[in-house]
PDB file of N, CA and C in Angstrom:
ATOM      1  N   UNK A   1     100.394  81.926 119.250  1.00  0.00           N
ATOM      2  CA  UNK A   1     101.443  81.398 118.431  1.00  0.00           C
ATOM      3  C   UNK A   1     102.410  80.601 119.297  1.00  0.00           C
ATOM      4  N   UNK A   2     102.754  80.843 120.526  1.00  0.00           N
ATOM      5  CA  UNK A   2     103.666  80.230 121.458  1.00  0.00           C
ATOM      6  C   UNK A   2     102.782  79.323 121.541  1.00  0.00           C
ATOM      7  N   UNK A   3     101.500  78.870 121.873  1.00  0.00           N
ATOM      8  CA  UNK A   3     101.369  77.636 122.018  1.00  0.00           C
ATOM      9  C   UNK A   3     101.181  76.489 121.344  1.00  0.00           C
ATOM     10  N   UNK A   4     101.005  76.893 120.119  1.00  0.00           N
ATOM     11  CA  UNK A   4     101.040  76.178 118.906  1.00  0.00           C
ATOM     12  C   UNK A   4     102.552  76.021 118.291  1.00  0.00           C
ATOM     13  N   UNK A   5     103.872  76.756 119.285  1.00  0.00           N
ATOM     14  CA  UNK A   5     105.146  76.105 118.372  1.00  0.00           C
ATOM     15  C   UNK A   5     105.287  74.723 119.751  1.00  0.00           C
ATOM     16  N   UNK A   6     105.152  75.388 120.867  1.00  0.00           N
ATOM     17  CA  UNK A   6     105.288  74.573 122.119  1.00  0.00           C
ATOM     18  C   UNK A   6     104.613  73.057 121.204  1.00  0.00           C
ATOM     19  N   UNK A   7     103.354  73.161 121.280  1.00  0.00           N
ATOM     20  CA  UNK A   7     102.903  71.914 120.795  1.00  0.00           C
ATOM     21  C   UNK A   7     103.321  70.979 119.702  1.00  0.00           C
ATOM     22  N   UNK A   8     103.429  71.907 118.516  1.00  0.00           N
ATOM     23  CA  UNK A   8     104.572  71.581 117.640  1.00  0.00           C
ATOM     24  C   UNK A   8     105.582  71.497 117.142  1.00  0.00           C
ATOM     25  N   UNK A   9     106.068  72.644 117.941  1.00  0.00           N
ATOM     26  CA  UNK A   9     107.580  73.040 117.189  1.00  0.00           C
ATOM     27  C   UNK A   9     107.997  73.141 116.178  1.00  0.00           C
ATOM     28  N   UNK A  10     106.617  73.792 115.379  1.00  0.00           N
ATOM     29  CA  UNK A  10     106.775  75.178 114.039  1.00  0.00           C
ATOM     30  C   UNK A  10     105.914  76.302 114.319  1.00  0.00           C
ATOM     31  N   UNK A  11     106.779  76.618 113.250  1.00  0.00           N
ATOM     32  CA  UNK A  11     105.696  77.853 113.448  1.00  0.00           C
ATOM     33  C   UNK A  11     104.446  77.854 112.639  1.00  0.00           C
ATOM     34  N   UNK A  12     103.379  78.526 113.183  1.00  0.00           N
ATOM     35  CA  UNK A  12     101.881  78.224 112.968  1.00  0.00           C
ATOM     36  C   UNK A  12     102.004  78.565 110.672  1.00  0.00           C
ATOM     37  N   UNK A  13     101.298  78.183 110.203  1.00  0.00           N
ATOM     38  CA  UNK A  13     101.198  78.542 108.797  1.00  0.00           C
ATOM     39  C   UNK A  13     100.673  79.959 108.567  1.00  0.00           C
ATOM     40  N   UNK A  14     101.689  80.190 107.521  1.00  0.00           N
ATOM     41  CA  UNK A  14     101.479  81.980 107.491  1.00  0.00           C
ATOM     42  C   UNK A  14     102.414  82.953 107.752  1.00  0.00           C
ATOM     43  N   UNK A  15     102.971  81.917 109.289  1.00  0.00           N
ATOM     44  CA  UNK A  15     103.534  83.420 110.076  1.00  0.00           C
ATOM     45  C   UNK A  15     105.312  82.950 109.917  1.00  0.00           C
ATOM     46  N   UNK A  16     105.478  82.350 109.016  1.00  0.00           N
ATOM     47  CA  UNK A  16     107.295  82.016 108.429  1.00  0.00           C
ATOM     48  C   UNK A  16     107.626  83.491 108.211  1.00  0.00           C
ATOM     49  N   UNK A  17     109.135  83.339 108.669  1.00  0.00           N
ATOM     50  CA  UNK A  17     109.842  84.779 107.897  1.00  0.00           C
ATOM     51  C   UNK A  17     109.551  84.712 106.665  1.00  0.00           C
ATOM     52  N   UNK A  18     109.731  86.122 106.060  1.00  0.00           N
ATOM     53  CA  UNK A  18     109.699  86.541 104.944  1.00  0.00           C
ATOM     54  C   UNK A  18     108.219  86.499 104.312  1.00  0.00           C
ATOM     55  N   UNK A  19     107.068  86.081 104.928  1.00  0.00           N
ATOM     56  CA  UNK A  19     105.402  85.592 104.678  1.00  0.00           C
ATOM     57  C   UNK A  19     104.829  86.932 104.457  1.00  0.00           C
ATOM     58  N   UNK A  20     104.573  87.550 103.616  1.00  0.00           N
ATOM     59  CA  UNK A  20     103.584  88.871 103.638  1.00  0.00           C
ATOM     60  C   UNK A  20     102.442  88.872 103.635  1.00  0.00           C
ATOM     61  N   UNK A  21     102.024  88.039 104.169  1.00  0.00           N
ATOM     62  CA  UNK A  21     100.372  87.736 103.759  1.00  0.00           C
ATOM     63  C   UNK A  21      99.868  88.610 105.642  1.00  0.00           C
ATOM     64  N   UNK A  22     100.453  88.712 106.278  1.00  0.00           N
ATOM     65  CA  UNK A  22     100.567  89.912 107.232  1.00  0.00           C
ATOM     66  C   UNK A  22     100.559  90.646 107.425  1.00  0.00           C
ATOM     67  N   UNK A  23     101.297  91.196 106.910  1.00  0.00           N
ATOM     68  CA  UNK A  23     101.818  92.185 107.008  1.00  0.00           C
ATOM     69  C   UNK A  23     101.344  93.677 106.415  1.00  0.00           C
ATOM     70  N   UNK A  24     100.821  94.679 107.379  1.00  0.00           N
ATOM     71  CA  UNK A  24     100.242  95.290 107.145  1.00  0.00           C
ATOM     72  C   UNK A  24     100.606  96.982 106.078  1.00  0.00           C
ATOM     73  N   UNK A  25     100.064  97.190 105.212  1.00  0.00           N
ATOM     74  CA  UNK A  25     100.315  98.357 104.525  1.00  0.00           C
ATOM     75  C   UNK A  25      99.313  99.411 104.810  1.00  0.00           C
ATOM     76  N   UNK A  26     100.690 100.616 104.517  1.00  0.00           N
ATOM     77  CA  UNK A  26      99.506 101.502 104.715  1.00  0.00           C
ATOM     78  C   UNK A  26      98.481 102.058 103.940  1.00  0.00           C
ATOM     79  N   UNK A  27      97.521 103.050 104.085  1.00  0.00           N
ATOM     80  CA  UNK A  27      95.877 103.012 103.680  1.00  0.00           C
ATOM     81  C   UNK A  27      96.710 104.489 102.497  1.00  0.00           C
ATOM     82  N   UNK A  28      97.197 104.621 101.542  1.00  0.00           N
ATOM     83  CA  UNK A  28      97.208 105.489 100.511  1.00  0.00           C
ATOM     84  C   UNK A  28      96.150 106.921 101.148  1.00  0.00           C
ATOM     85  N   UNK A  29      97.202 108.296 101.331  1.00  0.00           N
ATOM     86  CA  UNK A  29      96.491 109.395 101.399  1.00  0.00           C
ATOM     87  C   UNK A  29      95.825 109.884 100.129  1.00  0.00           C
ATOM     88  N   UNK A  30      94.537 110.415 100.394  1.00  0.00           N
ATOM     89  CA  UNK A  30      94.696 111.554  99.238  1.00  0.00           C
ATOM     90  C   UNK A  30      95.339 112.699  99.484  1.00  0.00           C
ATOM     91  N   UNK A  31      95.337 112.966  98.330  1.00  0.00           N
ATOM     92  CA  UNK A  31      96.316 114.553  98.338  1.00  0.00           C
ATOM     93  C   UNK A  31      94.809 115.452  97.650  1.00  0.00           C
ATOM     94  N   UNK A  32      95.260 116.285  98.713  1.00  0.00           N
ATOM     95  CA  UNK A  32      94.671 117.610  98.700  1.00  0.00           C
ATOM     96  C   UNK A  32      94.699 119.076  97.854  1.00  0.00           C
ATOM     97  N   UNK A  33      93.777 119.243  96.890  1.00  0.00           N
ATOM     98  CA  UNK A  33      94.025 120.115  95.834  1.00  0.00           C
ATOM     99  C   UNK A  33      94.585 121.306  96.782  1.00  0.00           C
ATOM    100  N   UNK A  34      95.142 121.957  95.781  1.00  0.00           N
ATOM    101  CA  UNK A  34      95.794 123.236  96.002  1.00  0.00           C
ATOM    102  C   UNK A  34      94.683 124.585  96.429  1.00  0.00           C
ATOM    103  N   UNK A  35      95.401 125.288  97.396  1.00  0.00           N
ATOM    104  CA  UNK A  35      94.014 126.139  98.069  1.00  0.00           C
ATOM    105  C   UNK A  35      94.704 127.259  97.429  1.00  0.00           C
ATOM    106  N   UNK A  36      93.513 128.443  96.726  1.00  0.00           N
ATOM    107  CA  UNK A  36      94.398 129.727  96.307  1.00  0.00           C
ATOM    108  C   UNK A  36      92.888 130.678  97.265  1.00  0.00           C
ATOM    109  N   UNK A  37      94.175 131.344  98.059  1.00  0.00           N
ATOM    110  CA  UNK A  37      93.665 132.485  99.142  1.00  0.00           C
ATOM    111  C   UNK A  37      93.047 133.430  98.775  1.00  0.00           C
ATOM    112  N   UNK A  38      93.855 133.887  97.252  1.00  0.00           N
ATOM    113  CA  UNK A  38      93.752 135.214  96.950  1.00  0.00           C
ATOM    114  C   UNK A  38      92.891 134.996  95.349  1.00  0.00           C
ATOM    115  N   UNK A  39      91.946 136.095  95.983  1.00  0.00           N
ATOM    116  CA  UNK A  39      90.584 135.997  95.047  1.00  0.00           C
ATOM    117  C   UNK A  39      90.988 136.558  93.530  1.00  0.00           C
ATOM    118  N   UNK A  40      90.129 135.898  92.293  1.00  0.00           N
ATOM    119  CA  UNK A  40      90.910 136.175  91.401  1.00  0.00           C
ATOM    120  C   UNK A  40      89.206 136.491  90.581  1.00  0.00           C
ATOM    121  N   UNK A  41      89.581 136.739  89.398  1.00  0.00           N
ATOM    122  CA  UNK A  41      88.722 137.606  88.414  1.00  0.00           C
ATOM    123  C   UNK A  41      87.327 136.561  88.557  1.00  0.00           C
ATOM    124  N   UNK A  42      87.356 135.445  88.764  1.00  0.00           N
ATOM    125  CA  UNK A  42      85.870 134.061  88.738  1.00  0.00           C
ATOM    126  C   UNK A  42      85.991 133.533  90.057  1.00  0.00           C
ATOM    127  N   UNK A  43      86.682 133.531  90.954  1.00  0.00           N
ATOM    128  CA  UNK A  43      86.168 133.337  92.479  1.00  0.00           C
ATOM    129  C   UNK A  43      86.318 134.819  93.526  1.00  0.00           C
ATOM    130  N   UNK A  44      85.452 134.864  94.187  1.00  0.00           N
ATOM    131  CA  UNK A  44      85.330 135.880  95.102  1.00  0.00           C
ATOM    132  C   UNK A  44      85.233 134.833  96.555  1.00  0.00           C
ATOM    133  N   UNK A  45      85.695 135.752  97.688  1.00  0.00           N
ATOM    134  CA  UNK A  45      86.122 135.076  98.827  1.00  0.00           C
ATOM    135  C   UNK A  45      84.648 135.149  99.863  1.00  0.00           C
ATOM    136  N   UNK A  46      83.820 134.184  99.975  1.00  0.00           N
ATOM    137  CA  UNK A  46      82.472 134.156 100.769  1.00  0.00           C
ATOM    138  C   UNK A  46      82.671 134.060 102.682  1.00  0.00           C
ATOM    139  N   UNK A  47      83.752 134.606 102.964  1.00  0.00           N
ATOM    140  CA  UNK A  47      84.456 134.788 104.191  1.00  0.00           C
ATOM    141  C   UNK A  47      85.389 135.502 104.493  1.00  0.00           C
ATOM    142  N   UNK A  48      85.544 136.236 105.619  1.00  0.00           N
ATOM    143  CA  UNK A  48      86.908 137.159 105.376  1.00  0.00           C
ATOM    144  C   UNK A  48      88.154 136.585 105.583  1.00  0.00           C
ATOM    145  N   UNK A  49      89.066 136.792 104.935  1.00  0.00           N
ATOM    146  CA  UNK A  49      90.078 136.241 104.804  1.00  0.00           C
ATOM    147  C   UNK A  49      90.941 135.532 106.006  1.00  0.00           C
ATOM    148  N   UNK A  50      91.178 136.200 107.377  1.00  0.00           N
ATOM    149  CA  UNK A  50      91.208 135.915 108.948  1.00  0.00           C
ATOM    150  C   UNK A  50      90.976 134.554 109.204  1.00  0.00           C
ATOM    151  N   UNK A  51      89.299 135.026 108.993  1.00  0.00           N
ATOM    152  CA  UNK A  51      88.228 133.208 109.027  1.00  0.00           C
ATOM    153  C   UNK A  51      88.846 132.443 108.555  1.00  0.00           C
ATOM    154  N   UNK A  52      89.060 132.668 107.292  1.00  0.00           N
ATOM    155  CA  UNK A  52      89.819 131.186 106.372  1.00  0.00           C
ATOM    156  C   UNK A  52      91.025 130.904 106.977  1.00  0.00           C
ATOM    157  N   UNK A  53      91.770 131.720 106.998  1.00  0.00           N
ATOM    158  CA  UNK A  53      93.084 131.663 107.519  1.00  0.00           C
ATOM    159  C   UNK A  53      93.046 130.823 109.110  1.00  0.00           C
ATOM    160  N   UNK A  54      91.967 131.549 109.797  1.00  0.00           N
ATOM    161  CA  UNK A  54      91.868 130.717 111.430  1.00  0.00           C
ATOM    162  C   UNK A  54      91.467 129.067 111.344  1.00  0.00           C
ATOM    163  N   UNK A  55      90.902 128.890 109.667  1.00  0.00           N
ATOM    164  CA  UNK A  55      90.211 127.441 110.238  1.00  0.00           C
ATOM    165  C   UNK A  55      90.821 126.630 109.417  1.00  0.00           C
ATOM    166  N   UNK A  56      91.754 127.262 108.692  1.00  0.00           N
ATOM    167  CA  UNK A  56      93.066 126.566 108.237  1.00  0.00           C
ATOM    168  C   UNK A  56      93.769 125.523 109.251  1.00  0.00           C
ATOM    169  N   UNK A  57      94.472 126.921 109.709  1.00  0.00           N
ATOM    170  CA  UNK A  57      95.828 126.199 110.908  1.00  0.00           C
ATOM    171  C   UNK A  57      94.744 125.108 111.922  1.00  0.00           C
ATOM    172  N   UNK A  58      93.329 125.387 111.853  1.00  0.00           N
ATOM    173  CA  UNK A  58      92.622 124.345 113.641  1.00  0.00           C
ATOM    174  C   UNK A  58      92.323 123.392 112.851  1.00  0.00           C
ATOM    175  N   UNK A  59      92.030 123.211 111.205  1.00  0.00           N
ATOM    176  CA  UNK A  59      91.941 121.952 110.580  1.00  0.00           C
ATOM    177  C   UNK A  59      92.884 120.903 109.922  1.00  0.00           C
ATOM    178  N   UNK A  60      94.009 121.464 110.140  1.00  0.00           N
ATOM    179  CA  UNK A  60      95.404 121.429 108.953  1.00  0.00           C
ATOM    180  C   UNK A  60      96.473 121.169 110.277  1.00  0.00           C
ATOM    181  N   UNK A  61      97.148 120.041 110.049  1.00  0.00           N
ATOM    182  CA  UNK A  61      98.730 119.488 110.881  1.00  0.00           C
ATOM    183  C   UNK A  61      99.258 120.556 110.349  1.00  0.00           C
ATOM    184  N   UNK A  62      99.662 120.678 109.422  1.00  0.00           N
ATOM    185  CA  UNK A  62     100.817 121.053 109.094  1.00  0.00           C
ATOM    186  C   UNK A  62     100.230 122.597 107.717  1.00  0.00           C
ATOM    187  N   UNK A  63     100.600 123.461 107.184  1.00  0.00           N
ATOM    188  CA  UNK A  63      99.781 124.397 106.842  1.00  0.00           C
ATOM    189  C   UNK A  63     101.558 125.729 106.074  1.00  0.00           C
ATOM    190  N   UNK A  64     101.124 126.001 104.985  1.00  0.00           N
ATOM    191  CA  UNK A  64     102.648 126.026 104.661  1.00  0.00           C
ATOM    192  C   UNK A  64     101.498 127.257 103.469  1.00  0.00           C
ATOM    193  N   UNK A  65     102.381 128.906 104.052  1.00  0.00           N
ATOM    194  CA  UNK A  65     101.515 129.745 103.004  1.00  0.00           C
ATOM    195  C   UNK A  65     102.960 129.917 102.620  1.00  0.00           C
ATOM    196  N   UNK A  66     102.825 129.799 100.869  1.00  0.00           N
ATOM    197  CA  UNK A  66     103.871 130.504  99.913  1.00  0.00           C
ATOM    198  C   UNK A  66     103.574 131.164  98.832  1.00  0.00           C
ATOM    199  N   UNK A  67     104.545 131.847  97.953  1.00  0.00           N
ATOM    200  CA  UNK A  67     103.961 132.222  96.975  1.00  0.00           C
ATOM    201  C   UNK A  67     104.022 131.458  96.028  1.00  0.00           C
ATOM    202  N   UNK A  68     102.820 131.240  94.826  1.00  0.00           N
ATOM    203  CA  UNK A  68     103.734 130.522  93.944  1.00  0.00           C
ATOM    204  C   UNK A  68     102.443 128.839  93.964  1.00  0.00           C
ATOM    205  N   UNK A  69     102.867 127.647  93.648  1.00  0.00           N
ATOM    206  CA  UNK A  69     101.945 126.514  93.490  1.00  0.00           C
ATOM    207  C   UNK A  69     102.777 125.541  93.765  1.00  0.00           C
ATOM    208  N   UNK A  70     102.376 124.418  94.527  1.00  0.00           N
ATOM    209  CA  UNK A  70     103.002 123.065  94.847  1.00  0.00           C
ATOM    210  C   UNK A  70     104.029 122.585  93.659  1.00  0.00           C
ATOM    211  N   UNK A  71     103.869 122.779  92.526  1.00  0.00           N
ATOM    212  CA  UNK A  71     104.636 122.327  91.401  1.00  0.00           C
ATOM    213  C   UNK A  71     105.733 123.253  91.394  1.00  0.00           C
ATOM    214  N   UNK A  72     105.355 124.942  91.182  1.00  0.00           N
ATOM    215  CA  UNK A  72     106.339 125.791  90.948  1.00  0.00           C
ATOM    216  C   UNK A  72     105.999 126.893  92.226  1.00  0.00           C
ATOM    217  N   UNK A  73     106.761 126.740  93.253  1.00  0.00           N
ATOM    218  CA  UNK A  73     106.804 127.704  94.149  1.00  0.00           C
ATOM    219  C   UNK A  73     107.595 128.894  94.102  1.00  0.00           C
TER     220      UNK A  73
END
């Protein structure tokens, strides 16, 4: 880009203030369904609970046990 204002003395097409055609956004996460630990009358737990719990926190940044559901905690 410096050598193309040197030569011309504009700036190259595209790259004007305020130009978004650049400018990069970020890639949209998914969000991650809700995990329920505790086994209920139609799921039973195919690991002991520890396990799950250990490969939680080594797969998971960030890892947040409460009672309760993302909507209503």
């Amino acid at each position: 880009m410096e050598e193309h204002i040197k030569a011309t003395g504009k700036v190259p097409p595209g790259n004007e203030s305020g130009n978004a055609t650049w400018v990069r956004k970020p890639l949209p996460r998914k969000k991650k369904p809700d995990l329920r630990l505790a086994p209920s009358s139609n799921v039973q737990l195919t690991v002991p609970l520890e396990e799950l719990i250990d490969w939680l926190v080594k797969e998971n940044k960030v890892v947040a046990f409460i009672k309760g559901s993302r909507s209503a905690p």
